[in-house]
C-alpha atoms as a PDB file:
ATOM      1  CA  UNK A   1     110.583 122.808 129.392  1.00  0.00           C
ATOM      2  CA  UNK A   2     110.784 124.529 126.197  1.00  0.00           C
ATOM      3  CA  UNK A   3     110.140 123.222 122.805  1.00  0.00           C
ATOM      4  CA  UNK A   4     111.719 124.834 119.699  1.00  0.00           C
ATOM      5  CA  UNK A   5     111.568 125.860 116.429  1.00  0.00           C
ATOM      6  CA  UNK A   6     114.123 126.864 113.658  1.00  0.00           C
ATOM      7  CA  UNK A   7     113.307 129.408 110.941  1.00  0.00           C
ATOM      8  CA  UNK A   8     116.146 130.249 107.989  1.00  0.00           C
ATOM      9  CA  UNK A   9     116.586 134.185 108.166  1.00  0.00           C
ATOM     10  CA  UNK A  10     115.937 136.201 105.111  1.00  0.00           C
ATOM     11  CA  UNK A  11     118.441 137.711 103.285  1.00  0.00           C
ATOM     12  CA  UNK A  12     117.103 139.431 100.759  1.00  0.00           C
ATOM     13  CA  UNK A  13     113.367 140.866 100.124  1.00  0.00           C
ATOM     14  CA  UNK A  14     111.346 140.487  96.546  1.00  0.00           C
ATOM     15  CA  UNK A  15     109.329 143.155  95.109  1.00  0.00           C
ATOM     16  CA  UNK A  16     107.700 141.693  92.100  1.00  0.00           C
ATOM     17  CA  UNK A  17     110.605 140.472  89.980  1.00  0.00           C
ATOM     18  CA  UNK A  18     112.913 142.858  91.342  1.00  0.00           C
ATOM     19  CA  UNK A  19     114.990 141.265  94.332  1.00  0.00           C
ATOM     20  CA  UNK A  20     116.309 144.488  96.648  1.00  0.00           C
ATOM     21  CA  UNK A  21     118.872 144.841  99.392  1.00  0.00           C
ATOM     22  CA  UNK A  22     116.925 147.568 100.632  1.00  0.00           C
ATOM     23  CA  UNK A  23     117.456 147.871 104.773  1.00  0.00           C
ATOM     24  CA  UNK A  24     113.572 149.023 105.918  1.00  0.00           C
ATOM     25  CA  UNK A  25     112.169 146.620 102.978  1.00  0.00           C
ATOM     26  CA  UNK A  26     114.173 143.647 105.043  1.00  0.00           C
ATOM     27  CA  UNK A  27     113.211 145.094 108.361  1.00  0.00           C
ATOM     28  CA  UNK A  28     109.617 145.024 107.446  1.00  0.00           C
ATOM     29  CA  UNK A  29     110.092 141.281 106.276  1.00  0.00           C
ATOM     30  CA  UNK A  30     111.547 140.599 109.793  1.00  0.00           C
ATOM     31  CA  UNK A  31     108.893 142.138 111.672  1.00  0.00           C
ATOM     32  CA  UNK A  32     106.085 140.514 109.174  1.00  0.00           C
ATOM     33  CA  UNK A  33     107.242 136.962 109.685  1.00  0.00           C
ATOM     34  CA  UNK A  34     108.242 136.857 113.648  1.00  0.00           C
ATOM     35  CA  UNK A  35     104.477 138.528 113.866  1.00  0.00           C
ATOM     36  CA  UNK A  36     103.070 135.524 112.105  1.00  0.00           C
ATOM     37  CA  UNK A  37     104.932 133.035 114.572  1.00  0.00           C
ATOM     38  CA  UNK A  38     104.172 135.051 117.942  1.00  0.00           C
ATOM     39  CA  UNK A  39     100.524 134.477 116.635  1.00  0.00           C
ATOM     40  CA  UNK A  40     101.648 130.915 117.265  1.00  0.00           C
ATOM     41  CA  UNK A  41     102.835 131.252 120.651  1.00  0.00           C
ATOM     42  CA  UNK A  42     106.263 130.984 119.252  1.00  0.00           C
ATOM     43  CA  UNK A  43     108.570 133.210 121.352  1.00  0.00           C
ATOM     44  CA  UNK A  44     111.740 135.127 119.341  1.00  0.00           C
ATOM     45  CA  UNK A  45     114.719 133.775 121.261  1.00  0.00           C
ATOM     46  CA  UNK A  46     118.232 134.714 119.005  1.00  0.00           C
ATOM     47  CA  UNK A  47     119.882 134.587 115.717  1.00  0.00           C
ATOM     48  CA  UNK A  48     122.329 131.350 115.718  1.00  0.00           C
ATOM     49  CA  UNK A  49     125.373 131.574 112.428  1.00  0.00           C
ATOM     50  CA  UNK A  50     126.120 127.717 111.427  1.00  0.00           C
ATOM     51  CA  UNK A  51     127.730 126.149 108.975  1.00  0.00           C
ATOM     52  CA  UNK A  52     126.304 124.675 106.267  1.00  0.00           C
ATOM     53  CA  UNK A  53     127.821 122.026 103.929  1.00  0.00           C
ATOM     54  CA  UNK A  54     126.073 122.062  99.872  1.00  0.00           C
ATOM     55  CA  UNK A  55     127.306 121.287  96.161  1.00  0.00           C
ATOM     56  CA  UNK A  56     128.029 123.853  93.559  1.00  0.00           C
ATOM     57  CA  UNK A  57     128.675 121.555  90.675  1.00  0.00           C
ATOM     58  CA  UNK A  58     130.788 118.968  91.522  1.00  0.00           C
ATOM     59  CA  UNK A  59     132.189 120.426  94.165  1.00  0.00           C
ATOM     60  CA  UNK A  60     131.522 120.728  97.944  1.00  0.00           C
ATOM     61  CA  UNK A  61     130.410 124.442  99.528  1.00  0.00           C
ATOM     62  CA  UNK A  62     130.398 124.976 102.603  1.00  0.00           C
ATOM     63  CA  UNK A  63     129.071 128.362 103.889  1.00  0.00           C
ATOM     64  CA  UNK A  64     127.175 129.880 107.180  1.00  0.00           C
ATOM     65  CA  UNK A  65     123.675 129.510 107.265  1.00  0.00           C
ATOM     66  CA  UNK A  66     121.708 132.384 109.935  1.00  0.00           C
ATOM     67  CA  UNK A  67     118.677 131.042 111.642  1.00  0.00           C
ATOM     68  CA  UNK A  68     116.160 132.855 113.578  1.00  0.00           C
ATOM     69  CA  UNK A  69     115.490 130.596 116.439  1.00  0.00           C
ATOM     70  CA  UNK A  70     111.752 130.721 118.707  1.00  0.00           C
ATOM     71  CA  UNK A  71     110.753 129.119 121.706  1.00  0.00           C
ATOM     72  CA  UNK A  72     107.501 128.060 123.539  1.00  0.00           C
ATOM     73  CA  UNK A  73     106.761 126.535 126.397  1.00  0.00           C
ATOM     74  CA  UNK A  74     105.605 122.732 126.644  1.00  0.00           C
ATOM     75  CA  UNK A  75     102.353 122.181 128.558  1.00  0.00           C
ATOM     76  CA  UNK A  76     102.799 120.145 131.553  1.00  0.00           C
ATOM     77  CA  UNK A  77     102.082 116.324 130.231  1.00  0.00           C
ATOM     78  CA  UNK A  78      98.995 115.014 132.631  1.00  0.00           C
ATOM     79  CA  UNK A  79     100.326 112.313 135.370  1.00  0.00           C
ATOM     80  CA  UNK A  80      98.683 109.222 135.352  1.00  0.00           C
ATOM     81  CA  UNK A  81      97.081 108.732 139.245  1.00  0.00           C
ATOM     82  CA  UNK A  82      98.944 105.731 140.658  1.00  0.00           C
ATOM     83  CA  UNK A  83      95.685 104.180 142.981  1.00  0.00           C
ATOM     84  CA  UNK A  84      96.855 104.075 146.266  1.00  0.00           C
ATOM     85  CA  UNK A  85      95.548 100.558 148.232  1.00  0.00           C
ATOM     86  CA  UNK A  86      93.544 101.322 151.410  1.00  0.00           C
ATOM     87  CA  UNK A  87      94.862  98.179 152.961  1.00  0.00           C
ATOM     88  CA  UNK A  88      98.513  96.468 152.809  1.00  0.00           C
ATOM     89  CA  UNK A  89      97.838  92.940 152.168  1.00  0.00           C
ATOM     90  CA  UNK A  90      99.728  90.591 154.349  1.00  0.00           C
ATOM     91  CA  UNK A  91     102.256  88.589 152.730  1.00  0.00           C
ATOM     92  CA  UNK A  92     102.402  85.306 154.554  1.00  0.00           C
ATOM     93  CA  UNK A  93     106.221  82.740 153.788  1.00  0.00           C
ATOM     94  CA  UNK A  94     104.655  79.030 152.511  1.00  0.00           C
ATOM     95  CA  UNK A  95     106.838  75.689 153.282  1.00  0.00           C
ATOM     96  CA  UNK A  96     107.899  74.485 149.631  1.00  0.00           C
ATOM     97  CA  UNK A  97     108.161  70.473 150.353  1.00  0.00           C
ATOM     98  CA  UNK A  98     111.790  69.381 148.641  1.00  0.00           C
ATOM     99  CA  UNK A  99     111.854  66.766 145.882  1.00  0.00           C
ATOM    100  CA  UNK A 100     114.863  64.424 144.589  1.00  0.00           C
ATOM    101  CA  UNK A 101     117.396  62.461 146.157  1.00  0.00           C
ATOM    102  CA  UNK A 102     119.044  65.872 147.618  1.00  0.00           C
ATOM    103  CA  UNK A 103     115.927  66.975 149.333  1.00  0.00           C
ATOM    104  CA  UNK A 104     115.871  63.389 151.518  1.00  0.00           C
ATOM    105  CA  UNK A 105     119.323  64.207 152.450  1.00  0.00           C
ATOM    106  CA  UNK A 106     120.237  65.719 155.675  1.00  0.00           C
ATOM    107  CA  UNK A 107     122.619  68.677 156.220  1.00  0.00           C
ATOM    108  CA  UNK A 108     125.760  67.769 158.019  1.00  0.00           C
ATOM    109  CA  UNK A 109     127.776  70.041 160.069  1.00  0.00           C
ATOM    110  CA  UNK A 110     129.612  72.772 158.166  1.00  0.00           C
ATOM    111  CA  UNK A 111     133.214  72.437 158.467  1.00  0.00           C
ATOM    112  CA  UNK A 112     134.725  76.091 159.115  1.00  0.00           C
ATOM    113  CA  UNK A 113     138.671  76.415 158.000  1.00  0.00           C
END
């Protein structure tokens, strides 16, 4: 079992107050950031393209979102111990006495069609 975690992609790198397009200033981003997750034990699985529905305005957006998407394995949940009995008791039937007027009654034959 995996567990896992979803990270918005970057799409553009800031340099002071300057905001650049540049390819190796993005690349370096990339690496920077899925770094600081392995660290985590987060595992860099794939890139997944959804949509994503917003407001500009008044009016509804909807455009595709990229997400960088990491995995990392559960650890194994302890099992409880289920205490196993040395001996099976014995389970002995008990005669229940009838009450009421029904209970005085006797059964008749059963009539078969």
């Amino acid at each position: 079992m995996y567990e896992y975690k979803f990270m918005p992609a970057p799409k553009q790198v800031r340099k002071g107050q300057v905001t650049q397009n540049d390819g190796d200033a993005l690349t370096r981003t990339l690496d920077s950031e899925i770094s600081l997750i392995a660290h985590g034990g987060w595992e860099f699985l794939r890139t997944e393209r959804m949509p994503v529905s917003g407001r500009w305005l008044f009016l509804p957006v909807r455009r595709q979102q990229e997400f960088m998407v990491f995995r990392r394995p559960l650890s194994e949940p302890e099992r409880p111990v289920i205490p196993v009995m040395a001996t099976a008791q014995v389970v002995r039937p008990r005669r229940i006495q009838p009450t009421g007027n029904a209970a005085t009654a006797r059964p008749g034959p059963v009539a078969v069609a």
